[in-house]
C-alpha atoms as a PDB file:
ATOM      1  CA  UNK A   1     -28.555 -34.357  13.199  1.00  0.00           C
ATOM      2  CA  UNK A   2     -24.656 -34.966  13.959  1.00  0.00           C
ATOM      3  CA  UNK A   3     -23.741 -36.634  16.640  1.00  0.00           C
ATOM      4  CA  UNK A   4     -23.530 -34.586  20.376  1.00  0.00           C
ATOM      5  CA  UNK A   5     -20.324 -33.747  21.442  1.00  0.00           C
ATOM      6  CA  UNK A   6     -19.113 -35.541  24.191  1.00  0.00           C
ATOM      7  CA  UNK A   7     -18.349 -33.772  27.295  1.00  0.00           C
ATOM      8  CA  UNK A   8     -14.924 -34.238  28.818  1.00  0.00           C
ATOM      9  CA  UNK A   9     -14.690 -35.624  32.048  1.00  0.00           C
ATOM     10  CA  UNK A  10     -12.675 -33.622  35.341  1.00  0.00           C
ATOM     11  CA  UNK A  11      -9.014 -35.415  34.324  1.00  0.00           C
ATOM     12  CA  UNK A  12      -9.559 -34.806  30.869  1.00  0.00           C
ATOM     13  CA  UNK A  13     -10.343 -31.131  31.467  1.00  0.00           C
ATOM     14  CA  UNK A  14      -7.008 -30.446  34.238  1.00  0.00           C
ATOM     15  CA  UNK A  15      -4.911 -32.200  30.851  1.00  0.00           C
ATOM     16  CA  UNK A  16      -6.336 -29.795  28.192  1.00  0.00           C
ATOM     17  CA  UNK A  17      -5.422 -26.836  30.958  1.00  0.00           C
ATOM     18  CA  UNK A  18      -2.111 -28.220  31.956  1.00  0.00           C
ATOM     19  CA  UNK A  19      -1.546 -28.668  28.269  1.00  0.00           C
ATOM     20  CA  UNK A  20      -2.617 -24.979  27.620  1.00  0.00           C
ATOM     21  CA  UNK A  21      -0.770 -23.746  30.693  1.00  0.00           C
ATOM     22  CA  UNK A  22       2.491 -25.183  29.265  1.00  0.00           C
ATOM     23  CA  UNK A  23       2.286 -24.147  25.803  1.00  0.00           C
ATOM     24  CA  UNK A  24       1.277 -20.734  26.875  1.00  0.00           C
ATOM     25  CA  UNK A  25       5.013 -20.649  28.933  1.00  0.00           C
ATOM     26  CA  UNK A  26       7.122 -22.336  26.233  1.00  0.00           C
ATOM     27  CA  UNK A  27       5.517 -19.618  23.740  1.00  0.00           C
ATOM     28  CA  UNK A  28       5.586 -16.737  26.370  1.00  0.00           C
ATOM     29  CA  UNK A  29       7.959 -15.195  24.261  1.00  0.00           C
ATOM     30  CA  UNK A  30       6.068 -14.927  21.143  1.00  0.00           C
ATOM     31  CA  UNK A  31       2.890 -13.718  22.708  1.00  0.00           C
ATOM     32  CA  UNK A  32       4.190 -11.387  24.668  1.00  0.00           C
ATOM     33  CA  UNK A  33       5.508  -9.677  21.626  1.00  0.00           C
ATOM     34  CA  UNK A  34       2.035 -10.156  19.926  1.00  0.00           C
ATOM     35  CA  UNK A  35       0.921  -7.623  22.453  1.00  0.00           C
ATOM     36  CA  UNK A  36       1.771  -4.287  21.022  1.00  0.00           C
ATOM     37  CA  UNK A  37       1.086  -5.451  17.679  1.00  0.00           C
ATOM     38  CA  UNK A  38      -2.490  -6.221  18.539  1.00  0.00           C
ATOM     39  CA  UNK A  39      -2.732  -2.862  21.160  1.00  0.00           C
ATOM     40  CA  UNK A  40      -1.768  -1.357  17.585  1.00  0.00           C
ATOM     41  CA  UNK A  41      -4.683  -3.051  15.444  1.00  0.00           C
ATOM     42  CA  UNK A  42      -6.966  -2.313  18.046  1.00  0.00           C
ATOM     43  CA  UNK A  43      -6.594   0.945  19.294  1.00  0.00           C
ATOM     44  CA  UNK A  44      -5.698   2.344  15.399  1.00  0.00           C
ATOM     45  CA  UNK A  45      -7.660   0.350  13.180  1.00  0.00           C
ATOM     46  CA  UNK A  46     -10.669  -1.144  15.092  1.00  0.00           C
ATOM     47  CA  UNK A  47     -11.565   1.560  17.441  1.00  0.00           C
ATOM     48  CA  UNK A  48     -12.050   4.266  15.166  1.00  0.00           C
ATOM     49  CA  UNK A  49     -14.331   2.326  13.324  1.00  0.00           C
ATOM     50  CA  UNK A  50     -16.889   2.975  15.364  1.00  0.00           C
ATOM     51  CA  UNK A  51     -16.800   6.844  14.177  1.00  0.00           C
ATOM     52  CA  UNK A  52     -18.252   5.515  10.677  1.00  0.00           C
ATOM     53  CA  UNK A  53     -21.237   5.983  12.394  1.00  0.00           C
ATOM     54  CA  UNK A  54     -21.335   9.893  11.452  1.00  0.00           C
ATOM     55  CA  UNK A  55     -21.773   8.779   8.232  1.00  0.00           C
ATOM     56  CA  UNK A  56     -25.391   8.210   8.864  1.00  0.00           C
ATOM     57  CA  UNK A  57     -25.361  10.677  11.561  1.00  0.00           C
ATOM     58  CA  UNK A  58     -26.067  14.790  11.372  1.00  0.00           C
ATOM     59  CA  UNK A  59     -23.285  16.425  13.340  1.00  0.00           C
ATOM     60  CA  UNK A  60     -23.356  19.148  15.416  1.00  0.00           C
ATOM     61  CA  UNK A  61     -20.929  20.547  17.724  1.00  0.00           C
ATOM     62  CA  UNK A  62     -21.479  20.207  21.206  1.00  0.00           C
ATOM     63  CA  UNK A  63     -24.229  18.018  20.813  1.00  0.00           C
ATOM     64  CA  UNK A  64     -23.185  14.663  20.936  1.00  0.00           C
ATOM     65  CA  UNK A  65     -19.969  12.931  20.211  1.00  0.00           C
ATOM     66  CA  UNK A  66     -22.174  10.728  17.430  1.00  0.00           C
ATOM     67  CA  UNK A  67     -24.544  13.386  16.099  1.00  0.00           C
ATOM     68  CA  UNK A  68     -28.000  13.691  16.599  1.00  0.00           C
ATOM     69  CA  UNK A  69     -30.235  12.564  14.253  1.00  0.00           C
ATOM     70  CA  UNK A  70     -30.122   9.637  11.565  1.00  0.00           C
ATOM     71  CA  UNK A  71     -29.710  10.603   8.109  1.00  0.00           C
ATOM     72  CA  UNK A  72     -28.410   9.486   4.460  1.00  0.00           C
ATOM     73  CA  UNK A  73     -28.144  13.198   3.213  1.00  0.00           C
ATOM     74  CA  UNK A  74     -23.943  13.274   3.154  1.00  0.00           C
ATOM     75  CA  UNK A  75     -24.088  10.269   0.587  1.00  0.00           C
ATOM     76  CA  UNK A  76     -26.789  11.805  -1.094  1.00  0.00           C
ATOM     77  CA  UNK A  77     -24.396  15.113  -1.083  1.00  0.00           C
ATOM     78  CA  UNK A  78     -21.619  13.359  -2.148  1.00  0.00           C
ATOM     79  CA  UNK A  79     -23.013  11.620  -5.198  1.00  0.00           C
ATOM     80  CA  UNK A  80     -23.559  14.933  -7.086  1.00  0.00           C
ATOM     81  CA  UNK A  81     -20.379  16.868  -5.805  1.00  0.00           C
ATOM     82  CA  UNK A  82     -18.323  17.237  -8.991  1.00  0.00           C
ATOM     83  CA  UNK A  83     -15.493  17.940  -6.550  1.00  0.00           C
ATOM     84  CA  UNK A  84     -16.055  14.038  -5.246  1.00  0.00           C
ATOM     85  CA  UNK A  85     -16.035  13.117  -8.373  1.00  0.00           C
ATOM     86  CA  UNK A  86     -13.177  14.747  -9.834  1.00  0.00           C
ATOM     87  CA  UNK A  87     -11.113  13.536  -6.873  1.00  0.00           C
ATOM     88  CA  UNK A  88     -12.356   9.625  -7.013  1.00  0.00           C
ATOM     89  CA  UNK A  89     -11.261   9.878 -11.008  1.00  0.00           C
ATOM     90  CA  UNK A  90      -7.857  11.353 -10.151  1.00  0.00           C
ATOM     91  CA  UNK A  91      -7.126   8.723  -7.062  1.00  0.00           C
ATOM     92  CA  UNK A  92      -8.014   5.825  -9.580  1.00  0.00           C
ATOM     93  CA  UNK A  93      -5.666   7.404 -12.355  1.00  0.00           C
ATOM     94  CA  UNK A  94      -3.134   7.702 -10.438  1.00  0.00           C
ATOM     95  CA  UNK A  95      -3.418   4.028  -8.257  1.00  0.00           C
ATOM     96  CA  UNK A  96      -3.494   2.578 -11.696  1.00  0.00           C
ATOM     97  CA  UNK A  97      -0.680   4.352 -13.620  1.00  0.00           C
ATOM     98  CA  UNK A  98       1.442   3.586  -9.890  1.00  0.00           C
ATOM     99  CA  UNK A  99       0.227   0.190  -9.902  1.00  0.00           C
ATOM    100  CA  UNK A 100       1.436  -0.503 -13.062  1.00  0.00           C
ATOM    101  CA  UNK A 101       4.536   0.971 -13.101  1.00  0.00           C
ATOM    102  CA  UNK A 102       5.395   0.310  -9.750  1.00  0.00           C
ATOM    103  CA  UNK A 103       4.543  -3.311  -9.209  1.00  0.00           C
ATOM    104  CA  UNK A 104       6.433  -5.369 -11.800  1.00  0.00           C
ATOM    105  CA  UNK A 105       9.385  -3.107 -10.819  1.00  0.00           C
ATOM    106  CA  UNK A 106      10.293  -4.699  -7.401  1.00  0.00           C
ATOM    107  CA  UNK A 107       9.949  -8.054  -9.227  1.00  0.00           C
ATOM    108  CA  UNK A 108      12.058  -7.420 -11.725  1.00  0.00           C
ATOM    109  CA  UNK A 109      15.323  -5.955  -9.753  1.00  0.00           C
ATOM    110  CA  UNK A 110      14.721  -8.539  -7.231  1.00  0.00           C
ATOM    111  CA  UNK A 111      15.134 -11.207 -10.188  1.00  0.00           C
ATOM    112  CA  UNK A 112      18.347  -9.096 -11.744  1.00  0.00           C
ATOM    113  CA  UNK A 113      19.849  -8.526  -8.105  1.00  0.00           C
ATOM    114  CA  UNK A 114      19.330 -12.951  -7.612  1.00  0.00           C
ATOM    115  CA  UNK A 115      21.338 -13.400 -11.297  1.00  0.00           C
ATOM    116  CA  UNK A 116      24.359 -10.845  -9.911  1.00  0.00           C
ATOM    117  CA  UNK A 117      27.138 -13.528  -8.745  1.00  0.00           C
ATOM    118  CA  UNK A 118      29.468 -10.615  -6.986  1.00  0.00           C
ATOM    119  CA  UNK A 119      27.874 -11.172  -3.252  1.00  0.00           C
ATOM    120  CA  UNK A 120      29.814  -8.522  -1.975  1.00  0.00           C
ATOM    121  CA  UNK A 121      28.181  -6.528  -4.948  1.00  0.00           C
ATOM    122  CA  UNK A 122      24.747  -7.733  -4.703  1.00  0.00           C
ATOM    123  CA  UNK A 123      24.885  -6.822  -0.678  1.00  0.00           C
ATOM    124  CA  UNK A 124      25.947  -2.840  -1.707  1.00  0.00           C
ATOM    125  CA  UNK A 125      23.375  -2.940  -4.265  1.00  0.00           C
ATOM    126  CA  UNK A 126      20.357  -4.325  -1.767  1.00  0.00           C
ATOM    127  CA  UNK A 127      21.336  -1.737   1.202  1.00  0.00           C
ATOM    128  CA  UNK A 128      21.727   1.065  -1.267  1.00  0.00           C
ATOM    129  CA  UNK A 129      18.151   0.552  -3.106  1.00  0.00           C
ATOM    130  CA  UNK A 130      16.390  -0.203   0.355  1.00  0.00           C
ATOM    131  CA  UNK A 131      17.903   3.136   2.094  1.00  0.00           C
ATOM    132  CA  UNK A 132      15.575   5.405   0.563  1.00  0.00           C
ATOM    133  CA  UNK A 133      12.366   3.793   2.480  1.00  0.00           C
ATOM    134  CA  UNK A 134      13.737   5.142   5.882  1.00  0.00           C
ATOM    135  CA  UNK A 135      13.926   9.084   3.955  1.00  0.00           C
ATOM    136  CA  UNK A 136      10.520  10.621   5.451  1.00  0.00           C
ATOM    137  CA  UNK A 137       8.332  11.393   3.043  1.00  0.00           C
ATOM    138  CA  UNK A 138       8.689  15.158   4.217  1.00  0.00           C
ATOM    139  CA  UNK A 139      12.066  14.900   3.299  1.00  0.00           C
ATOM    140  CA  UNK A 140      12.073  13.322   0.224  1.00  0.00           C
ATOM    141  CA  UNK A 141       9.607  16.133  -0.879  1.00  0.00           C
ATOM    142  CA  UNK A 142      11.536  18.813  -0.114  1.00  0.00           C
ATOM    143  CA  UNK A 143      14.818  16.984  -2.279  1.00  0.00           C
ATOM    144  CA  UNK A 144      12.346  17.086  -4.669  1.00  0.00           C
ATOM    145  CA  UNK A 145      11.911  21.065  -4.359  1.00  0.00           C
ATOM    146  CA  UNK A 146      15.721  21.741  -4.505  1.00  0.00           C
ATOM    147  CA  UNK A 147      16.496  19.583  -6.844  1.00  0.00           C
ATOM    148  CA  UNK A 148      13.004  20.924  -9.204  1.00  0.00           C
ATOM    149  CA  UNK A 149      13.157  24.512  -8.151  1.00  0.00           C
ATOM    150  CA  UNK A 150      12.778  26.684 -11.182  1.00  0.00           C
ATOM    151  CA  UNK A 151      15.090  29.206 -10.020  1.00  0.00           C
ATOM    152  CA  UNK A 152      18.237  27.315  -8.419  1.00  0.00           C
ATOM    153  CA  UNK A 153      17.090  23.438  -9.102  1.00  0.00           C
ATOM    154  CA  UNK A 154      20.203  21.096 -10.575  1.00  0.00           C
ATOM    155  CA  UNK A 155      17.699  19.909 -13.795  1.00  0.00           C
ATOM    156  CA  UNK A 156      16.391  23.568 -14.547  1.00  0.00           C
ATOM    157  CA  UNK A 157      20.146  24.364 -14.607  1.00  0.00           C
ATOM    158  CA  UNK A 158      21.095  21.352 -16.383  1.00  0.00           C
ATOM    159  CA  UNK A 159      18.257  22.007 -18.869  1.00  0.00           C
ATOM    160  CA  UNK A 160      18.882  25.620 -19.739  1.00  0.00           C
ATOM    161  CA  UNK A 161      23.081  25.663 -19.636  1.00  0.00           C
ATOM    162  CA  UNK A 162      22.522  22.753 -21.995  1.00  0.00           C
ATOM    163  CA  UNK A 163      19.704  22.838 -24.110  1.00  0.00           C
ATOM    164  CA  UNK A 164      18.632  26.352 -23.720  1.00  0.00           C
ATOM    165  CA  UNK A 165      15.186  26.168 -21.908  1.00  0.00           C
ATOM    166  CA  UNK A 166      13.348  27.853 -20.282  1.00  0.00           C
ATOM    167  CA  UNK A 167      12.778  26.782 -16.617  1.00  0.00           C
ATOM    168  CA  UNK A 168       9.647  24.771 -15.733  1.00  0.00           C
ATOM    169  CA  UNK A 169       8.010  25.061 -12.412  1.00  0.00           C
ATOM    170  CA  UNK A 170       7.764  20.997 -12.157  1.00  0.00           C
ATOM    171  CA  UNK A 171       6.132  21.196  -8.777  1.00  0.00           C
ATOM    172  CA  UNK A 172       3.425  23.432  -9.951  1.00  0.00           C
ATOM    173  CA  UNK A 173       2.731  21.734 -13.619  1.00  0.00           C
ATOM    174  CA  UNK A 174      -0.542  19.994 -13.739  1.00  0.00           C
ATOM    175  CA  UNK A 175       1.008  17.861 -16.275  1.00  0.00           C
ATOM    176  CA  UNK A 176       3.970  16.714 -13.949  1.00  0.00           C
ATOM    177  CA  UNK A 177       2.488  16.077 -10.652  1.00  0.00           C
ATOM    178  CA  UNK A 178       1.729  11.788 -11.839  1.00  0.00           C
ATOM    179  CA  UNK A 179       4.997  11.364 -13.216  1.00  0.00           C
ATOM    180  CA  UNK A 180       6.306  12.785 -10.188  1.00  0.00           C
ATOM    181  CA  UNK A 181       5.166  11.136  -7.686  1.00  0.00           C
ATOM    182  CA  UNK A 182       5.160   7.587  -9.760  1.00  0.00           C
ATOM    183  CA  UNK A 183       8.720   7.957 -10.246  1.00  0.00           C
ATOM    184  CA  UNK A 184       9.483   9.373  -6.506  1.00  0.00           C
ATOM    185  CA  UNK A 185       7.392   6.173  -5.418  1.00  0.00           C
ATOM    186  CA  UNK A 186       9.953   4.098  -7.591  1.00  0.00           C
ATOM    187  CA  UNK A 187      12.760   5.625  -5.527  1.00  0.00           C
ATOM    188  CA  UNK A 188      11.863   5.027  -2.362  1.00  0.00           C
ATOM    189  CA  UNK A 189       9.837   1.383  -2.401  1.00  0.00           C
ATOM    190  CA  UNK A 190      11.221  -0.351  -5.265  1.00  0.00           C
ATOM    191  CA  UNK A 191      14.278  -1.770  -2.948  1.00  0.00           C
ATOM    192  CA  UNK A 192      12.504  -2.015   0.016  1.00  0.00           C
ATOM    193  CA  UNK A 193       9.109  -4.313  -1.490  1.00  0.00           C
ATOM    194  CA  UNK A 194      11.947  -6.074  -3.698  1.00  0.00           C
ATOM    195  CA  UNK A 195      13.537  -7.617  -0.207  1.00  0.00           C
ATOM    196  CA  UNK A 196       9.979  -9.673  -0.167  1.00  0.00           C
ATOM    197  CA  UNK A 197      10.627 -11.250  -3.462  1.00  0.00           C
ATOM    198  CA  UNK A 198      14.466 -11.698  -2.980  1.00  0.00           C
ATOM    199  CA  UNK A 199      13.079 -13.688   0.266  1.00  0.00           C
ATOM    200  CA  UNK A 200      10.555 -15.940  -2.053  1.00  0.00           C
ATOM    201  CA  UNK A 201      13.291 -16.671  -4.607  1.00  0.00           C
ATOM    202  CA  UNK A 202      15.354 -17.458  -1.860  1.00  0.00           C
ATOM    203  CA  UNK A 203      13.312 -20.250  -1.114  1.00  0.00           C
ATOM    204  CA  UNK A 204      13.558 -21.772  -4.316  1.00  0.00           C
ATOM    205  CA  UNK A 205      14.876 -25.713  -4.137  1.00  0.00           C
ATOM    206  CA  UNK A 206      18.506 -25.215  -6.162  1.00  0.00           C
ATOM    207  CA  UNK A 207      17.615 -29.069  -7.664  1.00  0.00           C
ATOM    208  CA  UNK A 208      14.890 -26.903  -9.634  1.00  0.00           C
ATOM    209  CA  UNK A 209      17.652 -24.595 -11.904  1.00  0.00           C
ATOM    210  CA  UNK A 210      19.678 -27.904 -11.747  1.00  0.00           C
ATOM    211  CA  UNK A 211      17.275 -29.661 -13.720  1.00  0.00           C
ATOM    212  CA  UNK A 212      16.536 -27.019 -15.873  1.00  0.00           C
ATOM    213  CA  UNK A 213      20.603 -26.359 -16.464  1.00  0.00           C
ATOM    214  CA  UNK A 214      20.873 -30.189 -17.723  1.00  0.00           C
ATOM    215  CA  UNK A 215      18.058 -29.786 -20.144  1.00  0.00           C
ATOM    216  CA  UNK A 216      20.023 -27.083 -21.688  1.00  0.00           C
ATOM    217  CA  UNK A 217      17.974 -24.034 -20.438  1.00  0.00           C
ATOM    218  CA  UNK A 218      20.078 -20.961 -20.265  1.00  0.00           C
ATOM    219  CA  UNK A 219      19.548 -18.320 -17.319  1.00  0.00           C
ATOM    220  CA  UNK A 220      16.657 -16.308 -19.433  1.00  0.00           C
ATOM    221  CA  UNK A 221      14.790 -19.433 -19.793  1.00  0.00           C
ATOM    222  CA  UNK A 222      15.448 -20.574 -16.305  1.00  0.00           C
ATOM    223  CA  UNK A 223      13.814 -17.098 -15.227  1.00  0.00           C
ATOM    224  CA  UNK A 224      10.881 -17.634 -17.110  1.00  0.00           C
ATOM    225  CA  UNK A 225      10.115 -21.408 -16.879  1.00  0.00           C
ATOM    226  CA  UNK A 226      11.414 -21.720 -12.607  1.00  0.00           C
ATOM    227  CA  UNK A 227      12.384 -18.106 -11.294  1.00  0.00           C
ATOM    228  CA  UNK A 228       8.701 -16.922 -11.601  1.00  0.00           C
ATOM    229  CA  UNK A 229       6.671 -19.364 -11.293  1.00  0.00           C
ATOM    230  CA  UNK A 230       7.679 -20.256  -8.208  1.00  0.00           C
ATOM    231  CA  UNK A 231       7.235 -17.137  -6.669  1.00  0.00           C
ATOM    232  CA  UNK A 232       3.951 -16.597  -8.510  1.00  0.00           C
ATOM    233  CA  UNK A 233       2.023 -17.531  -5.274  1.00  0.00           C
ATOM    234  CA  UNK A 234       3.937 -14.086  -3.643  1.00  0.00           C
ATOM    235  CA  UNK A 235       3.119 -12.388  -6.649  1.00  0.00           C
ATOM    236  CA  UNK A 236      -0.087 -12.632  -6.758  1.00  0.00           C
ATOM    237  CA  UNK A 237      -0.958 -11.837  -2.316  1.00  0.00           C
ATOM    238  CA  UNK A 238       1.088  -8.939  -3.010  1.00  0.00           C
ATOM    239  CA  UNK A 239      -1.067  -7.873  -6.456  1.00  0.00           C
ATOM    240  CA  UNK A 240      -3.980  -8.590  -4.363  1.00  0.00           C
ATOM    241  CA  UNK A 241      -2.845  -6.036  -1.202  1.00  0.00           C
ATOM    242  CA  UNK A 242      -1.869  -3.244  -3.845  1.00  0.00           C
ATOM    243  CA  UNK A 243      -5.277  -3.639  -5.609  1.00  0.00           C
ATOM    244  CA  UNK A 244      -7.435  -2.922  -1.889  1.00  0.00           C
ATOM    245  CA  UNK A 245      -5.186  -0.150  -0.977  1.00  0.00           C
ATOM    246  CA  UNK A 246      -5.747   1.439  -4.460  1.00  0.00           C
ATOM    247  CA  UNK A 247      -8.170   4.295  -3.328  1.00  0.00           C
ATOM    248  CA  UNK A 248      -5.775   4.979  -0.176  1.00  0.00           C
ATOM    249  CA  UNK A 249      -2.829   5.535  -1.633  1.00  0.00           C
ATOM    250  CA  UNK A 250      -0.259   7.956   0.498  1.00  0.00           C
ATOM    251  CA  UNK A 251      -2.084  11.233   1.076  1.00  0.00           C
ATOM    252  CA  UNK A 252       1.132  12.777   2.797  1.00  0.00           C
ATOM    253  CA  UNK A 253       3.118  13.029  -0.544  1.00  0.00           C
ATOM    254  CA  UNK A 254       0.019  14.217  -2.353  1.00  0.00           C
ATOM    255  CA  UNK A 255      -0.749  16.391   0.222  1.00  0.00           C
ATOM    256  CA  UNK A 256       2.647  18.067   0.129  1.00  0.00           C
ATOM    257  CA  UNK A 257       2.743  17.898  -3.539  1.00  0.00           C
ATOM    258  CA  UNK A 258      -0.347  19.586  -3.547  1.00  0.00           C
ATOM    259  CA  UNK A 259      -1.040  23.478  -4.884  1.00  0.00           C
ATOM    260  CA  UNK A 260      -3.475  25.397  -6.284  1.00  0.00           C
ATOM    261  CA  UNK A 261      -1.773  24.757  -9.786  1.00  0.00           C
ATOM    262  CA  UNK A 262      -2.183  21.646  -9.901  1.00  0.00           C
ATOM    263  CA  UNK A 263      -5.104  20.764  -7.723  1.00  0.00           C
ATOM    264  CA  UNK A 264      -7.058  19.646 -10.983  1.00  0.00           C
ATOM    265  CA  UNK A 265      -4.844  16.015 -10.986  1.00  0.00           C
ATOM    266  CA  UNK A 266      -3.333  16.180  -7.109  1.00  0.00           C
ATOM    267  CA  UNK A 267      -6.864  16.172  -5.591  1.00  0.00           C
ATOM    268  CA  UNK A 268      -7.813  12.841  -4.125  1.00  0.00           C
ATOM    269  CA  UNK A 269     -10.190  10.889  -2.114  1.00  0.00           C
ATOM    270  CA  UNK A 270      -8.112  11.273   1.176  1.00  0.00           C
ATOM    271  CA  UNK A 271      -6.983  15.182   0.777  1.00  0.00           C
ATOM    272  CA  UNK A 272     -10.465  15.612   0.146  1.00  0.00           C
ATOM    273  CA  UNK A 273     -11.484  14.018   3.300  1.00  0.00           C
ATOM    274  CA  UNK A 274      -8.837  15.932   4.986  1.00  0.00           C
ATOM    275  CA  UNK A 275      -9.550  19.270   3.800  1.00  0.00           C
ATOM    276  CA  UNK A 276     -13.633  18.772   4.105  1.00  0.00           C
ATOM    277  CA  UNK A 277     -13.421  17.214   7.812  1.00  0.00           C
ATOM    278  CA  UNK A 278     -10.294  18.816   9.630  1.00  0.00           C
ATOM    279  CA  UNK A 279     -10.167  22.106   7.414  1.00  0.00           C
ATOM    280  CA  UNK A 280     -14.640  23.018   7.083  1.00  0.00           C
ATOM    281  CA  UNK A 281     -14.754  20.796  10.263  1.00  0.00           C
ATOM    282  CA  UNK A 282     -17.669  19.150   8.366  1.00  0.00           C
ATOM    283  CA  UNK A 283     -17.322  15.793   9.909  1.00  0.00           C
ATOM    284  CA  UNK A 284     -20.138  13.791   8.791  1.00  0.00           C
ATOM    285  CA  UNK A 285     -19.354  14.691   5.315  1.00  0.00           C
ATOM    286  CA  UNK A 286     -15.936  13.532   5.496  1.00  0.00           C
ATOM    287  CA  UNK A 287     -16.651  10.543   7.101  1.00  0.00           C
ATOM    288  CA  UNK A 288     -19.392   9.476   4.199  1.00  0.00           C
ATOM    289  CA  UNK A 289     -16.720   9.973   1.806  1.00  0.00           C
ATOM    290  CA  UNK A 290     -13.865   7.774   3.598  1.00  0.00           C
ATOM    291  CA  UNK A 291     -16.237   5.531   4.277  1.00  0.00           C
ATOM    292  CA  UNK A 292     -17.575   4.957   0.379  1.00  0.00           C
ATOM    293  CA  UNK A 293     -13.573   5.095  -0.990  1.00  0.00           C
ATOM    294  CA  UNK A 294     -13.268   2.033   2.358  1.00  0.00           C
ATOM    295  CA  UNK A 295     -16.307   0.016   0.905  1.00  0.00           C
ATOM    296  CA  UNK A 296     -15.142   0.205  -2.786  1.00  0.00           C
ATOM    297  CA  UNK A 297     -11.390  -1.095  -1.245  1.00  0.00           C
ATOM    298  CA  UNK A 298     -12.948  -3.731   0.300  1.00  0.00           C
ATOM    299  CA  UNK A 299     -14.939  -4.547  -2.956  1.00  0.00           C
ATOM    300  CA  UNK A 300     -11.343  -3.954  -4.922  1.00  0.00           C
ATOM    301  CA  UNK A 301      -9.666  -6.564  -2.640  1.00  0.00           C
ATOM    302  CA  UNK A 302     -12.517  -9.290  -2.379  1.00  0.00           C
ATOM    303  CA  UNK A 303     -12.839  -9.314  -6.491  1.00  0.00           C
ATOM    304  CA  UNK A 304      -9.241  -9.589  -7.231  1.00  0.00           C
ATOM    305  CA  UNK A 305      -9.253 -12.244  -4.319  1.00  0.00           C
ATOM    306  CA  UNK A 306     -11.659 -14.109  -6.490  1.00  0.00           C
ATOM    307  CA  UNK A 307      -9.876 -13.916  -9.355  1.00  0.00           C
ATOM    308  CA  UNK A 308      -6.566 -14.731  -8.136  1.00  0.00           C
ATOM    309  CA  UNK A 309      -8.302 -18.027  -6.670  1.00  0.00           C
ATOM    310  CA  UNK A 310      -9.825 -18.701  -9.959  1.00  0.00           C
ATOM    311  CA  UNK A 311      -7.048 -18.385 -12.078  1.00  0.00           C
ATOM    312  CA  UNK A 312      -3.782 -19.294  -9.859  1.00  0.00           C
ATOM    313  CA  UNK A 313      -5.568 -21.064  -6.860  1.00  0.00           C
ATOM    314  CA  UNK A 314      -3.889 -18.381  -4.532  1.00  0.00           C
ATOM    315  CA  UNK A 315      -5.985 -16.313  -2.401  1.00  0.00           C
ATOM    316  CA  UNK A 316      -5.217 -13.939   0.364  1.00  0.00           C
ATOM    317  CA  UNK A 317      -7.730 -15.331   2.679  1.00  0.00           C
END
């Protein structure tokens, strides 16, 4: 048994609170904008957890906001709908192919915009590759059309005045939709994540590439041997945050990028959910789903947790 804890006496208690009371107004500032940041979490991201319940619930309308009797019949449903299972195998295709394309990227412009000496350069190079973050997605689809468009697109035109092709409906192609939206990803992130490893190597002590300049390493080597390593740490929290978000990926672009053509590699977990729940207004059903592609997220992000604490000692949590 440990030992009891000892119970404060009257003066002791008025410090602690005096003590509380004036760290709470020397850090009003701060808290006071942790307000709408937590409002945010818990109106958006705790509250409606709550409607996972219709998951084990039978829904009908106008009978109660959280169905009416208990059942395990949507999983059950789910499990041996080819259409669930055609989406889960395109979301994980297409999280992987993005995740490996699209996460060494940032880290390596962010190492070849640190080696540019030009600071005047490297400033018009950072705001230029950052803009395209702030482009709505809407917008950046619809480029996409004009610039794609079989009929008056700049590459159809390019391609056929050139080369002599025929057009290609890119948009509609099966074949095109993952290199698509991979490379429109590139576009529009690849600045914008690369400010968070610009900020890392930032933070790297200068007596580090000093030491490795007297022992004759050149700048590859000192990228190799200091650059990285010491930003492995940021590395590996943000390989660990892409990995749990891997079966939620943005379901706006798909969603937009979506047709009937190409439905057989576009279709994913969360247009799936959209179209079965807002669309059939089969609410339950939906709900299983998001909740099963939520559970195998969290399962995504705990394992490569582990791993990243096993291997590197860095952990998110």
């Amino acid at each position: 048994m440990g030992k009891a804890k000892a119970k404060l006496t009257p003066a002791e208690k008025a410090q602690r609170r005096s003590h509380t009371i004036k760290h709470l107004k020397q850090y009003s500032a701060l808290y006071a904008m942790m307000i709408l940041p937590l409002l945010y979490f818990i109106i958006f991201k705790y509250v409606p957890m709550f409607g996972n319940i219709l998951a084990f619930r039978r829904y009908r309308p106008g009978q109660g906001m959280f169905g009416t009797e208990w059942t395990l019949r949507y999983f059950e449903r789910f499990l041996k709908d080819p259409a669930f299972w055609r989406a889960f195998r395109n979301t994980l295709v297409v999280s992987l192919e993005n995740l490996v394309i699209n996460f060494p990227l940032p880290i390596i412009f962010a190492i070849l915009l640190n080696e540019v000496r030009n600071k005047h350069l490297k400033k018009v190079v950072q705001t230029i590759s950052y803009m395209p973050r702030f482009i709505s997605t809407v917008v950046v689809i619809a480029i996409m059309n004009e610039i794609l468009s079989p009929s008056t697109g700049l590459l159809n035109n390019f391609l056929h005045n050139v080369f002599g092709m025929t057009p290609i409906y890119f948009m509609n192609e099966p074949g095109w939709f993952r290199p698509l939206y991979i490379l429109s990803e590139s576009w529009q992130y690849t600045g914008w994540t690369a400010i968070i490893y610009l900020a890392a190597i930032t933070g790297i002590s200068s007596d580090l590439y000093e030491a490795a300049e007297m022992d004759g390493a050149t700048r590859l080597q000192q990228i190799f041997h200091v650059t990285i390593p010491s930003i492995m740490p940021t590395i590996m929290v943000m390989l660990i945050m892409n990995v749990g978000r891997m079966l939620s990926i943005g379901y706006e672009k798909v969603l937009l990028m979506y047709t009937p053509s190409n439905s057989g590699v576009s279709d994913i977990i969360d247009t799936l959910v959209y179209r079965t729940g807002l669309q059939n207004q089969n609410y339950s059903y939906a709900t299983a789903i998001g909740l099963f592609g939520g559970i195998i997220g969290l399962i995504l992000v705990s394992g490569s947790n582990a791993i990243s604490k096993k291997l590197t000692d860095e952990s998110l949590y």
